[in-house]
C-alpha atoms as a PDB file:
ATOM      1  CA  UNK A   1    -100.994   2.589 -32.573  1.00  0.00           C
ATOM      2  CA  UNK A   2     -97.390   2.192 -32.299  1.00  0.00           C
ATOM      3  CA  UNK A   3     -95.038   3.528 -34.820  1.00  0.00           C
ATOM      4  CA  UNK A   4     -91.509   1.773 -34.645  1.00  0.00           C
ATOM      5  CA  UNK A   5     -88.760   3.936 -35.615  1.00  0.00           C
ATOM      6  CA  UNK A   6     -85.804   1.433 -36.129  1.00  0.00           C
ATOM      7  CA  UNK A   7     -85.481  -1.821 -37.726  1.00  0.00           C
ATOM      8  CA  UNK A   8     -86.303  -4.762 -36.059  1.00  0.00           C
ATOM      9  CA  UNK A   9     -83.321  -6.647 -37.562  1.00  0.00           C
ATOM     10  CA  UNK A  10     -80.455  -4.332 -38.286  1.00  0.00           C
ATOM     11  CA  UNK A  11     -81.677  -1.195 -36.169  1.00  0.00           C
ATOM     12  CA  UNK A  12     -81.523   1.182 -38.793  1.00  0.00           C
ATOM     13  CA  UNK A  13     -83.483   4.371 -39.023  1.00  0.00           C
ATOM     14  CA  UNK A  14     -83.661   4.160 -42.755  1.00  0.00           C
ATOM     15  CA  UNK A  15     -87.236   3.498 -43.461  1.00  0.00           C
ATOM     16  CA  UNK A  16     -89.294   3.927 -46.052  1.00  0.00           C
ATOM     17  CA  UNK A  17     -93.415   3.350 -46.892  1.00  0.00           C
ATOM     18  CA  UNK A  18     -93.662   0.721 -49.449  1.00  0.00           C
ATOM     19  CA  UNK A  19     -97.315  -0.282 -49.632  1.00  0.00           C
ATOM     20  CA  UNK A  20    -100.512   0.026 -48.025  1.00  0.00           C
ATOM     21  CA  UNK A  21    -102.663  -3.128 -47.324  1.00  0.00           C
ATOM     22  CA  UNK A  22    -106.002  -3.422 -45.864  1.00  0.00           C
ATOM     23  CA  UNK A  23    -107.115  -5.289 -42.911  1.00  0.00           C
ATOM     24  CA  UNK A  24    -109.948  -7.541 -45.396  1.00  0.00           C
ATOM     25  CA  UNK A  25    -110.281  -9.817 -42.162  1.00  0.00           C
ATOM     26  CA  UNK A  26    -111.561  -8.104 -38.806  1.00  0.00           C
ATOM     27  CA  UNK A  27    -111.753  -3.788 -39.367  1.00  0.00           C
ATOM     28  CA  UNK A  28    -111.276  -3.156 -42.626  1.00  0.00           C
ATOM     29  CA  UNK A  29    -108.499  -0.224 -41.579  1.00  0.00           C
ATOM     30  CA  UNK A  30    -106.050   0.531 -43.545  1.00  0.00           C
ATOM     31  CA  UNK A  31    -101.846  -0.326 -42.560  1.00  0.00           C
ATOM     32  CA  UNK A  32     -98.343   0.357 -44.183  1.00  0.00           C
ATOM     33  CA  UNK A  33     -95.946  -1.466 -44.651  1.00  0.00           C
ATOM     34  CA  UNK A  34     -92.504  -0.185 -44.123  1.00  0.00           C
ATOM     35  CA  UNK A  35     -88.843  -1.111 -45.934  1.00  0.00           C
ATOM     36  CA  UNK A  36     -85.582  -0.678 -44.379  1.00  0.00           C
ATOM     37  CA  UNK A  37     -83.403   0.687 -46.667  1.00  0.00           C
ATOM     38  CA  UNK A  38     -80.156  -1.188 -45.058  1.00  0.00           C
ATOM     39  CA  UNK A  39     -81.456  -4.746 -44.694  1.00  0.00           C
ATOM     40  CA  UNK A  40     -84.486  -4.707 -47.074  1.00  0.00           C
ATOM     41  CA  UNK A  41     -86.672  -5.994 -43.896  1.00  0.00           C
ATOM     42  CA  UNK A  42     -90.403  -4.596 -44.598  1.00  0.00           C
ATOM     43  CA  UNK A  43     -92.978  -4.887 -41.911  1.00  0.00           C
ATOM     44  CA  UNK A  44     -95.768  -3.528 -41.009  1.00  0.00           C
ATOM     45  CA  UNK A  45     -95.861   0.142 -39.378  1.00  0.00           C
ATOM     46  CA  UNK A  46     -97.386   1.449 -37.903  1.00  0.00           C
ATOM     47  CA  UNK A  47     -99.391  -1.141 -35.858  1.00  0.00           C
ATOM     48  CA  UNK A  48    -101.516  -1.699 -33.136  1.00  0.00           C
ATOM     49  CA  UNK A  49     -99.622  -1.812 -29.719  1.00  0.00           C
ATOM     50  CA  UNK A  50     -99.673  -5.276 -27.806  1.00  0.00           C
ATOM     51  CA  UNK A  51    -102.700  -4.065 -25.400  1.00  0.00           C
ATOM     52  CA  UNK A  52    -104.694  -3.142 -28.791  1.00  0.00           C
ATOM     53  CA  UNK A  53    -103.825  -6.456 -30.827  1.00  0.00           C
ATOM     54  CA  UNK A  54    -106.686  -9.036 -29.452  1.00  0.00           C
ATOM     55  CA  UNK A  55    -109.469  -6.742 -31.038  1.00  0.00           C
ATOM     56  CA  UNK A  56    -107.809  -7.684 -34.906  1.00  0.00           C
ATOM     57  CA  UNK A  57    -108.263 -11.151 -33.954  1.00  0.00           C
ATOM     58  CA  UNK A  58    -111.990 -11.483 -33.300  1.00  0.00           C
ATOM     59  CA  UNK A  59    -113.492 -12.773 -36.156  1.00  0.00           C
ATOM     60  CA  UNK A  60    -114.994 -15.952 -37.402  1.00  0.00           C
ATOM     61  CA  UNK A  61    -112.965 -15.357 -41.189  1.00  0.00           C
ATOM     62  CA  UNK A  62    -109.741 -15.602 -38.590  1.00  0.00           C
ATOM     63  CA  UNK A  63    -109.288 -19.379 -39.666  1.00  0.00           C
ATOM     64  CA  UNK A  64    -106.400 -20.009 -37.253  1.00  0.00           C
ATOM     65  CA  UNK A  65    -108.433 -19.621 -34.570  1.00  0.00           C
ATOM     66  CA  UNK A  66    -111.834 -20.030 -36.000  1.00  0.00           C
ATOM     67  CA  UNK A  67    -113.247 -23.196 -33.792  1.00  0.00           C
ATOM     68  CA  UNK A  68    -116.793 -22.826 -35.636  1.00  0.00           C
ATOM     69  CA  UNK A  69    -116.696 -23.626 -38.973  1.00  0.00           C
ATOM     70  CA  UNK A  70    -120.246 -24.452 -39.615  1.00  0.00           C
ATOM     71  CA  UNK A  71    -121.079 -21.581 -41.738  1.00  0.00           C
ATOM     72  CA  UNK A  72    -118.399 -20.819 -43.122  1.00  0.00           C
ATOM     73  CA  UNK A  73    -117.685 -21.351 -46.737  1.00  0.00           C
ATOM     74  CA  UNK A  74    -116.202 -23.751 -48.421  1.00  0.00           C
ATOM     75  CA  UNK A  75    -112.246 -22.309 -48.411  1.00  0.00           C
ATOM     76  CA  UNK A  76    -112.224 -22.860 -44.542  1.00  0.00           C
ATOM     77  CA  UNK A  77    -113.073 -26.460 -45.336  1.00  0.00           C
ATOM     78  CA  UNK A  78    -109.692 -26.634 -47.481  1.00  0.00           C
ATOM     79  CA  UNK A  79    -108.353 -25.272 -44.763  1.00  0.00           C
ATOM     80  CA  UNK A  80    -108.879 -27.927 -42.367  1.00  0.00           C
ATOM     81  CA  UNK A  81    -108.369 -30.772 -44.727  1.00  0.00           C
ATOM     82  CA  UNK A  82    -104.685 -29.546 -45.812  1.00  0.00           C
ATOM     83  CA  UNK A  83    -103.822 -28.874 -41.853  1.00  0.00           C
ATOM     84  CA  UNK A  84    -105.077 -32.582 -40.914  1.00  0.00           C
ATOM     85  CA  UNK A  85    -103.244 -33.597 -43.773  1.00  0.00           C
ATOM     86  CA  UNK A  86    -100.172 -32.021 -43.352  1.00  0.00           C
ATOM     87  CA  UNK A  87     -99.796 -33.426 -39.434  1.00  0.00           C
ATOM     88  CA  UNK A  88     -97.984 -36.383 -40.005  1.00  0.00           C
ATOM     89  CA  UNK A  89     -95.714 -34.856 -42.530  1.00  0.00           C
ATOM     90  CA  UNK A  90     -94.446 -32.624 -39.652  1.00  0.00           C
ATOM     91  CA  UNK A  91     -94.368 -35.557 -37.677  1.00  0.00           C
ATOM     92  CA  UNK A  92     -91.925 -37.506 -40.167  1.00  0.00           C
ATOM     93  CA  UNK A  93     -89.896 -34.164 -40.897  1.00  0.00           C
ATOM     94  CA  UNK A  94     -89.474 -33.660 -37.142  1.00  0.00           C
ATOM     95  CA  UNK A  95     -88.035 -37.123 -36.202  1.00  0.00           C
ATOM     96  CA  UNK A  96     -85.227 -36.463 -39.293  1.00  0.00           C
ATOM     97  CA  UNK A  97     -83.583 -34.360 -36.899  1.00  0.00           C
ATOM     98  CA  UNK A  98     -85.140 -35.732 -33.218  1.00  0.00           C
ATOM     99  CA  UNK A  99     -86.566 -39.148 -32.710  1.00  0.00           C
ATOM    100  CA  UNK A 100     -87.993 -38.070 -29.464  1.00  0.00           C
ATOM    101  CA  UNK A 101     -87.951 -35.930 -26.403  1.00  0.00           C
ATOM    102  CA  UNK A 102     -89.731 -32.688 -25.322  1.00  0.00           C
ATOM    103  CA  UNK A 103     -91.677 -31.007 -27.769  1.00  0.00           C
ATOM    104  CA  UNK A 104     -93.144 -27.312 -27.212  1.00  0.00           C
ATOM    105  CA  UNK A 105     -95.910 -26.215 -29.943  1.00  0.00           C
ATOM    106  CA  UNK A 106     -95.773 -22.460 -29.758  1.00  0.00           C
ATOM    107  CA  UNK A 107     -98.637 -20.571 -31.099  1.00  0.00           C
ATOM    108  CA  UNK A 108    -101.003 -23.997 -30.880  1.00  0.00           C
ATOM    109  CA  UNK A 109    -103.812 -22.364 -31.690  1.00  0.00           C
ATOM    110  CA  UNK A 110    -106.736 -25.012 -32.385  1.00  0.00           C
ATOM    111  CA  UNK A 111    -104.846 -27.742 -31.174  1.00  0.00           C
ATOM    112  CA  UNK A 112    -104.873 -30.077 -33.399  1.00  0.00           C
ATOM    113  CA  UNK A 113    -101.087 -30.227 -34.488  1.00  0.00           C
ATOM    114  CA  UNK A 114    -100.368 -30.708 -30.814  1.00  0.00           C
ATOM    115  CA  UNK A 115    -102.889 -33.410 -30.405  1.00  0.00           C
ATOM    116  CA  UNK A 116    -101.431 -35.179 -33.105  1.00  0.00           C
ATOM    117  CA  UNK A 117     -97.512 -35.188 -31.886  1.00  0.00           C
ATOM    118  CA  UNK A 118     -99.280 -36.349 -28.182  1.00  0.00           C
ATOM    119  CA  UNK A 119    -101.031 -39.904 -30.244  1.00  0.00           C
ATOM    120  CA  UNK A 120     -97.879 -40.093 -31.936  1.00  0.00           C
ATOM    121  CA  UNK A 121     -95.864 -41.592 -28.787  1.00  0.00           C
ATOM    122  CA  UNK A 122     -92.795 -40.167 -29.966  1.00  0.00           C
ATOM    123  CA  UNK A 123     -92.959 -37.091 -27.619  1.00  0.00           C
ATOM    124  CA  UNK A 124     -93.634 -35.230 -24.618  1.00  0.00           C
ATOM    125  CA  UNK A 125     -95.610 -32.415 -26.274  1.00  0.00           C
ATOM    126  CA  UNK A 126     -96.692 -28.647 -24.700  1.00  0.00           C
ATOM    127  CA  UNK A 127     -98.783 -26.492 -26.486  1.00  0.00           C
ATOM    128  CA  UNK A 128     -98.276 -22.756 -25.561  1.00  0.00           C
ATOM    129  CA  UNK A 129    -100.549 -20.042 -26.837  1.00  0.00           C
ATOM    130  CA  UNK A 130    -101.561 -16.200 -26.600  1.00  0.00           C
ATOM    131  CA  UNK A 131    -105.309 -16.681 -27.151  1.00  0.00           C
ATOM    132  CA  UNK A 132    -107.763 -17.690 -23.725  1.00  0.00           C
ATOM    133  CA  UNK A 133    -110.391 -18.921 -26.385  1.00  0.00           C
ATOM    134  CA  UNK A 134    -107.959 -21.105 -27.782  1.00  0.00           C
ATOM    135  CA  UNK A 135    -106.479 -22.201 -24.949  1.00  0.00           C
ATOM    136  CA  UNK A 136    -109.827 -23.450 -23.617  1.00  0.00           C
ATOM    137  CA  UNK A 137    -110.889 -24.958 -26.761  1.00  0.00           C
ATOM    138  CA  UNK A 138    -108.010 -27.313 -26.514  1.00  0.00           C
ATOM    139  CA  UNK A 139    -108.831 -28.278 -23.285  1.00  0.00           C
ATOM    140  CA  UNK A 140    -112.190 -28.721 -23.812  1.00  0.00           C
ATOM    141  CA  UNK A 141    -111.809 -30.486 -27.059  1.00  0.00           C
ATOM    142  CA  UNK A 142    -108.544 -32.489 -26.897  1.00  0.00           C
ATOM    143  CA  UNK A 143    -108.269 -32.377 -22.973  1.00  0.00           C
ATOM    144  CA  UNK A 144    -104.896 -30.527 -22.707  1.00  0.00           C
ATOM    145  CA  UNK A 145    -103.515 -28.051 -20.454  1.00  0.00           C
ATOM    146  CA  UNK A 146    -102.382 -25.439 -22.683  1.00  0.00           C
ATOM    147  CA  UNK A 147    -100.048 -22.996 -21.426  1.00  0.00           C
ATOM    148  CA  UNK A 148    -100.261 -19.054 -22.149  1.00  0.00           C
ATOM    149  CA  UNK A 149     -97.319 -17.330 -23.604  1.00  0.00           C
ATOM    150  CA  UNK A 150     -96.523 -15.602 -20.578  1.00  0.00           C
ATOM    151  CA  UNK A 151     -95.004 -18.927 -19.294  1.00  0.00           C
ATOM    152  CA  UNK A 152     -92.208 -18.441 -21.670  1.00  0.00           C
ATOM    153  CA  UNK A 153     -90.117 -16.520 -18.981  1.00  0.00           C
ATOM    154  CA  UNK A 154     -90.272 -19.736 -16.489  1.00  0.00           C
ATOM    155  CA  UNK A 155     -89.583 -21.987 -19.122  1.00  0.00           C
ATOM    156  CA  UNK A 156     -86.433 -23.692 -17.855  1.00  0.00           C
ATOM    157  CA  UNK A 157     -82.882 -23.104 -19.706  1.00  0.00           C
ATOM    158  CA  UNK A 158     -82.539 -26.075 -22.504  1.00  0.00           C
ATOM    159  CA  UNK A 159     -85.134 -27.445 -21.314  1.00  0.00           C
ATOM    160  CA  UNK A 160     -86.460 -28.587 -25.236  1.00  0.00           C
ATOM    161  CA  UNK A 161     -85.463 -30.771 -27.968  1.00  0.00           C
ATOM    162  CA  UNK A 162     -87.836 -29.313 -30.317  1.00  0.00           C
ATOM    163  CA  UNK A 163     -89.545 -26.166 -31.224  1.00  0.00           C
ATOM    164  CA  UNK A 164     -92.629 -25.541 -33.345  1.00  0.00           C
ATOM    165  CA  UNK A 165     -94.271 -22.481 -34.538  1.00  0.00           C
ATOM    166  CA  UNK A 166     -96.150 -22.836 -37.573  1.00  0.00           C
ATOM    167  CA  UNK A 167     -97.284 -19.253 -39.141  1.00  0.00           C
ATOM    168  CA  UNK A 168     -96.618 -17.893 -35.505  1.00  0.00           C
ATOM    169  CA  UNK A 169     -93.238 -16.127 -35.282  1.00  0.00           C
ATOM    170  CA  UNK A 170     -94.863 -12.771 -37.897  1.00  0.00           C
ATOM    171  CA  UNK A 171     -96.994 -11.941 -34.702  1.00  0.00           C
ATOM    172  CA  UNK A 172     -94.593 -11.564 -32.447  1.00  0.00           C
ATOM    173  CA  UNK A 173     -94.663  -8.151 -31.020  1.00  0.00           C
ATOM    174  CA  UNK A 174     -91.271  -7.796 -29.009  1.00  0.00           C
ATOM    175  CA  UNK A 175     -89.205 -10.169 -31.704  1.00  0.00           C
ATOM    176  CA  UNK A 176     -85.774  -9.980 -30.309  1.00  0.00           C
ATOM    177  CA  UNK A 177     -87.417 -10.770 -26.786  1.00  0.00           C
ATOM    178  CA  UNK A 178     -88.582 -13.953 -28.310  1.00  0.00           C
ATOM    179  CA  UNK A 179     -85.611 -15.168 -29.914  1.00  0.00           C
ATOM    180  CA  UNK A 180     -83.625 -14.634 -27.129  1.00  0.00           C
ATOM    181  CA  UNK A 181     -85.950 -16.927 -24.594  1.00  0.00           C
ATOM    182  CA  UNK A 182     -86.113 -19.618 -27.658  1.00  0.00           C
ATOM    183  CA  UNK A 183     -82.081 -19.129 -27.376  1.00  0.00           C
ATOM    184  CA  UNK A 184     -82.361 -19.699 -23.987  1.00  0.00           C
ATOM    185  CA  UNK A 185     -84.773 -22.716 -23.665  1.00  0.00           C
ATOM    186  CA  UNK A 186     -83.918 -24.572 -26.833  1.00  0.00           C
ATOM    187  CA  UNK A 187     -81.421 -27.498 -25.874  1.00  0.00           C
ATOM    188  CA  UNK A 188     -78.269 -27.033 -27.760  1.00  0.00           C
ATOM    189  CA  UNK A 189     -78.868 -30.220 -29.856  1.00  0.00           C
ATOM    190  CA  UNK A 190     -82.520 -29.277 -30.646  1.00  0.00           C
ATOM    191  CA  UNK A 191     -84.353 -27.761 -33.445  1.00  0.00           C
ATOM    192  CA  UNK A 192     -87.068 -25.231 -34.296  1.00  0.00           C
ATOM    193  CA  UNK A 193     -89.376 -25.667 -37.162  1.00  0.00           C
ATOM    194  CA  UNK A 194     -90.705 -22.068 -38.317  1.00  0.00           C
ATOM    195  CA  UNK A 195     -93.119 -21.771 -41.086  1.00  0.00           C
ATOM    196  CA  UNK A 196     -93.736 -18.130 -42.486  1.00  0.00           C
ATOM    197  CA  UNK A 197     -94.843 -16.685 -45.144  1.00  0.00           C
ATOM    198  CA  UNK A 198     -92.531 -15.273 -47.989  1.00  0.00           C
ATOM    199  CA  UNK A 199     -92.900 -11.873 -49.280  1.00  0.00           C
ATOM    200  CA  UNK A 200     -90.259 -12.779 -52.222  1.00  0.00           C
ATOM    201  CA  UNK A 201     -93.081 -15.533 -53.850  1.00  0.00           C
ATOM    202  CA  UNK A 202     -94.437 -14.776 -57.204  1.00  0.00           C
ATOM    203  CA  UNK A 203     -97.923 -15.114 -55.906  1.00  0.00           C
ATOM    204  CA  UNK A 204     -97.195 -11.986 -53.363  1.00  0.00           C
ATOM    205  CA  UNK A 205     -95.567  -9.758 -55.964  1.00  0.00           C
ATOM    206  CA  UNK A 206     -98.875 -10.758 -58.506  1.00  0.00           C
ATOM    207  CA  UNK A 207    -101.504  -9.957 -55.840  1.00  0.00           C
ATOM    208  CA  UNK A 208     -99.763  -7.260 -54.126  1.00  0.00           C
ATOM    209  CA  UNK A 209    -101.745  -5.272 -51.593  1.00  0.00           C
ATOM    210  CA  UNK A 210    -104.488  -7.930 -52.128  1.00  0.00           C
ATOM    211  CA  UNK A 211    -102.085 -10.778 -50.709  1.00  0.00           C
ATOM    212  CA  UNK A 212    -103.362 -12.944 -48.204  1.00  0.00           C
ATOM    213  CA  UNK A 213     -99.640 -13.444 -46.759  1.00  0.00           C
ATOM    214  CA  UNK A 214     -99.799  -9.647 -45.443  1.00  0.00           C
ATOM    215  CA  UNK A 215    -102.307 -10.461 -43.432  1.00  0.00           C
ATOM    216  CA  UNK A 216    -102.176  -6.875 -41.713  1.00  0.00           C
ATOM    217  CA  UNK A 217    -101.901  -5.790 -38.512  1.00  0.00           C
ATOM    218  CA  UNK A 218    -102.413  -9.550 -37.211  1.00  0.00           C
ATOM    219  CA  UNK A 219     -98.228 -10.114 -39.304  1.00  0.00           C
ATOM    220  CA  UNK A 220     -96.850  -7.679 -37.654  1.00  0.00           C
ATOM    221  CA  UNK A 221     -93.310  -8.928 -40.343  1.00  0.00           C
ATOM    222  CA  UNK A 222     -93.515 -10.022 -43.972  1.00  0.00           C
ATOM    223  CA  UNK A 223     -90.123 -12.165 -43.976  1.00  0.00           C
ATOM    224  CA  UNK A 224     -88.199 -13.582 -46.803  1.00  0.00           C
ATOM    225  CA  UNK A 225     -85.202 -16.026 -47.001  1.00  0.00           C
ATOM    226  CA  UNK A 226     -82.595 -12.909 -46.905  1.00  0.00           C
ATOM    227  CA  UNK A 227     -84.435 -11.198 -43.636  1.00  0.00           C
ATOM    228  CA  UNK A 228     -85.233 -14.558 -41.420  1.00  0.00           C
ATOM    229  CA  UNK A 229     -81.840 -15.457 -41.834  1.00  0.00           C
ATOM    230  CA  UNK A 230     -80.622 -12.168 -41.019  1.00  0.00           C
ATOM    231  CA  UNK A 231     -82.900 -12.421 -37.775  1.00  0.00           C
ATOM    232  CA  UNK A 232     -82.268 -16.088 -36.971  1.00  0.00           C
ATOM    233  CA  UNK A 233     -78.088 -15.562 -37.355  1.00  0.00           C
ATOM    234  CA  UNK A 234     -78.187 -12.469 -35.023  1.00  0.00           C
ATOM    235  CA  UNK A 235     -79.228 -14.207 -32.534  1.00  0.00           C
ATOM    236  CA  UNK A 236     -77.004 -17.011 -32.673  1.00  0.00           C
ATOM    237  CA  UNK A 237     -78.646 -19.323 -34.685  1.00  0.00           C
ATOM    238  CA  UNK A 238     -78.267 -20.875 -38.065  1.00  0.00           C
ATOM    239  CA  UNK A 239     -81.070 -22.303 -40.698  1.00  0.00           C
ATOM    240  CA  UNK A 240     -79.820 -25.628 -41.816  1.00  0.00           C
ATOM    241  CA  UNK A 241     -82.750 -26.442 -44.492  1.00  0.00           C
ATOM    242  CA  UNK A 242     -85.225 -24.578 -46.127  1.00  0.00           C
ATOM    243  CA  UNK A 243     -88.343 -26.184 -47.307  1.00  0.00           C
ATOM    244  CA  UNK A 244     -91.977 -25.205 -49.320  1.00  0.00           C
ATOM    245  CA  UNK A 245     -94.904 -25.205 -47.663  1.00  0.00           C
ATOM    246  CA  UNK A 246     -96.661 -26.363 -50.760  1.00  0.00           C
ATOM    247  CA  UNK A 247    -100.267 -26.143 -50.064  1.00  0.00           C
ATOM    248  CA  UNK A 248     -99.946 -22.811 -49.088  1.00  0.00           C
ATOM    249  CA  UNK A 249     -99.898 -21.189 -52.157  1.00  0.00           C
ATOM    250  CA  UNK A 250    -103.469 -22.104 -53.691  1.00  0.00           C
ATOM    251  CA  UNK A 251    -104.623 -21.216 -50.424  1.00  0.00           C
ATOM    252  CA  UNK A 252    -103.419 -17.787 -49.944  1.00  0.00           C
ATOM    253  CA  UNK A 253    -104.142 -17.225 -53.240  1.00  0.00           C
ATOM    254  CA  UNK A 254    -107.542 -17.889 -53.136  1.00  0.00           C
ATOM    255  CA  UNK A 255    -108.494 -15.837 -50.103  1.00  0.00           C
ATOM    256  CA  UNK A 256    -106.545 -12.719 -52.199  1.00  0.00           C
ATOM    257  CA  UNK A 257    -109.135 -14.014 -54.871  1.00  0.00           C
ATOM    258  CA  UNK A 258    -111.671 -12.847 -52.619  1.00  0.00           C
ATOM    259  CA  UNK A 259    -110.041 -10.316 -51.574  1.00  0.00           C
ATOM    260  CA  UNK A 260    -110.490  -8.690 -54.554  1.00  0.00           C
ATOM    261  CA  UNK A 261    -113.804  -9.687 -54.843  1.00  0.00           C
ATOM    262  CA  UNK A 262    -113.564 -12.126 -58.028  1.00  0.00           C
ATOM    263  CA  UNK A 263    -116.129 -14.097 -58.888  1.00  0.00           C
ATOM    264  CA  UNK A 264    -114.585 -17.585 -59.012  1.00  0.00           C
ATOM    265  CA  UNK A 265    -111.781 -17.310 -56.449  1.00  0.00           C
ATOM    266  CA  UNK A 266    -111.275 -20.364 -56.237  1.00  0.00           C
ATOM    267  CA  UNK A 267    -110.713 -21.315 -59.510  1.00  0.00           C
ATOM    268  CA  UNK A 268    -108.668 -18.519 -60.335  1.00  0.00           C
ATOM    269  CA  UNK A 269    -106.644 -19.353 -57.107  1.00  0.00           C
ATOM    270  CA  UNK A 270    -106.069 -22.551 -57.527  1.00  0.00           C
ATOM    271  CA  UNK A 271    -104.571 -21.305 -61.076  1.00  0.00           C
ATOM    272  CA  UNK A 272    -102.300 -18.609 -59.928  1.00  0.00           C
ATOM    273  CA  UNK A 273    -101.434 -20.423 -57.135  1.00  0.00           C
ATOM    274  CA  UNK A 274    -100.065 -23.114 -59.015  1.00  0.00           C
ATOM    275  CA  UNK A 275     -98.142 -20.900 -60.872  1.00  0.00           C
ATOM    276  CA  UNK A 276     -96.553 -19.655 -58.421  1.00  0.00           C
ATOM    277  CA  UNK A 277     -95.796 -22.793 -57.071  1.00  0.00           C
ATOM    278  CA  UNK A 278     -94.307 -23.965 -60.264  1.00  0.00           C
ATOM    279  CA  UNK A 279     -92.026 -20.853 -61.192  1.00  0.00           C
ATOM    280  CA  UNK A 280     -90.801 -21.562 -57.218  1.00  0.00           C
ATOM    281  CA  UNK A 281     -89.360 -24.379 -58.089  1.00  0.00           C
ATOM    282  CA  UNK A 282     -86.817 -22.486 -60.113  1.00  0.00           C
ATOM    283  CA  UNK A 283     -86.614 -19.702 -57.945  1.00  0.00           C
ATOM    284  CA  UNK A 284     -87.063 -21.587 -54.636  1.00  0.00           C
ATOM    285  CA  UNK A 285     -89.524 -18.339 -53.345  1.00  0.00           C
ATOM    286  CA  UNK A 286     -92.745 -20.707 -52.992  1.00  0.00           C
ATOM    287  CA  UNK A 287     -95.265 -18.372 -51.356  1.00  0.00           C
ATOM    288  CA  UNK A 288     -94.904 -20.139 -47.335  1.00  0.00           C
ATOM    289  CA  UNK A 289     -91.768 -21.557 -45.927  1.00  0.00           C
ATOM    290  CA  UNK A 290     -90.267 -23.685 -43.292  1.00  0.00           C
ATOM    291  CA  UNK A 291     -87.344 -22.798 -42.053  1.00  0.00           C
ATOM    292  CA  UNK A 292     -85.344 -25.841 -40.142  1.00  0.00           C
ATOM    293  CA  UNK A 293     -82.835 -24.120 -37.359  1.00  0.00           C
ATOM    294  CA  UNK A 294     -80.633 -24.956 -35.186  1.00  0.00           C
ATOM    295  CA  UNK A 295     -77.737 -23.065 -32.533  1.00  0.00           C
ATOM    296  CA  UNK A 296     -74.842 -21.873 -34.262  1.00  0.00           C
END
């Protein structure tokens, strides 16, 4: 384990222990999640070091990353059905702010949002991705040449148009590396997309150490509108529309149903995540969301 000892945003020492989540996915350890008392950024700490990570990953009830579904309940088949779904909405959202040129899907997991910007026609897509399993899988399945995350580093200066991570940038171990190479390869007309999940929704302050959005130790952050921006204008960026991820919230909320080990999770789920979809649109803290950015 690695214990960080300054904020990842603001640098400050100021940290305190806010709440302790469990791991309901791969160990079943237990992990804290830490506050800094300048910024209000919480994350997770401390946490396994980047050699140590893969282990929290291998499981079947990872979805992302979860190629066999067969016997797997009936939740994971929600799953698929809102992420097939949800493809050419991306698509559309995308070609508001670029009609077309090079596209890089980071953190492409399965593959499938990748495949569907390549039958588009509207762009040259990459996927990039951490995982070997995945990265074969999309090769095998969709017959693409995934490229590992290490490639980052040769990945030529403004070299893209567009940037995708969908539920990808909480991982990231060495943050301020990262958004200093997207700084350096995004073109300076181009846009990310960044979907995360918000620790600020109604859903995560109901379920609390039960919420699915914590995720722990795979979300190594637990963002919110105040601390991505915080992150995304320090390095020289700017978010120029903020948008729900509106399926997300019966989701999570129905895997924090099981979680706590309710009997009709998703029932109750699809209730309480409903509601917290409906008091976000007052509040605008809907329980996932995608952040459009843009250089400053």
């Amino acid at each position: 384990m690695e214990t960080l000892i300054y904020c990842p945003i603001c640098n400050s020492e100021r940290l305190t222990n806010e709440l302790s989540c469990k791991d309901f996915v791969a160990s079943g350890e237990t992990f804290m999640l830490s506050r800094c008392s300048q910024c209000s950024f919480l994350f997770t700490n401390p946490r396994p070091a980047l050699s140590n990570i893969g282990k929290y990953y291998q499981s079947d009830r990872y979805v992302s990353h979860a190629a066999n579904k067969s016997g797997l309940s009936f939740m994971y088949r929600i799953y698929d059905w809102v992420r097939n779904y949800s493809i050419g909405q991306k698509i559309r959202l995308i070609r508001k702010y670029n009609q077309s040129g090079k596209l890089m899907d980071l953190g492409c997991g399965l593959g499938h949002f990748l495949n569907g910007v390549v039958q588009s026609n509207y762009f040259d897509a990459i996927g990039v991705d951490i995982s070997d399993d995945a990265i074969q899988y999309v090769k095998k399945t969709f017959g693409y040449t995934v490229l590992p995350e290490s490639s980052l580093s040769n990945q030529p200066s403004a070299s893209l148009d567009v940037i995708t991570q969908w539920h990808v940038l909480e991982h990231v171990h060495l943050l301020n590396d990262r958004m200093a190479t997207l700084k350096r390869i995004l073109n300076p007309e181009g846009t990310m997309f960044i979907a995360v999940p918000n620790s600020n929704s109604w859903d995560a302050k109901y379920y609390q150490s039960f919420w699915d959005g914590y995720d722990v130790p795979r979300h190594l952050y637990h963002f919110n509108q105040q601390s991505f921006t915080q992150l995304i204008e320090k390095h020289g960026f700017k978010v120029v529309q903020v948008l729900p991820m509106v399926f997300d919230a019966p989701y999570i909320s129905m895997r924090s149903e099981v979680h706590q080990h309710n009997s009709i999770p998703f029932i109750k789920g699809a209730f309480f995540g409903s509601v917290s979809t409906i008091k976000a649109l007052f509040s605008k803290e809907y329980s996932s969301l995608l952040f459009v950015v843009k250089h400053q």
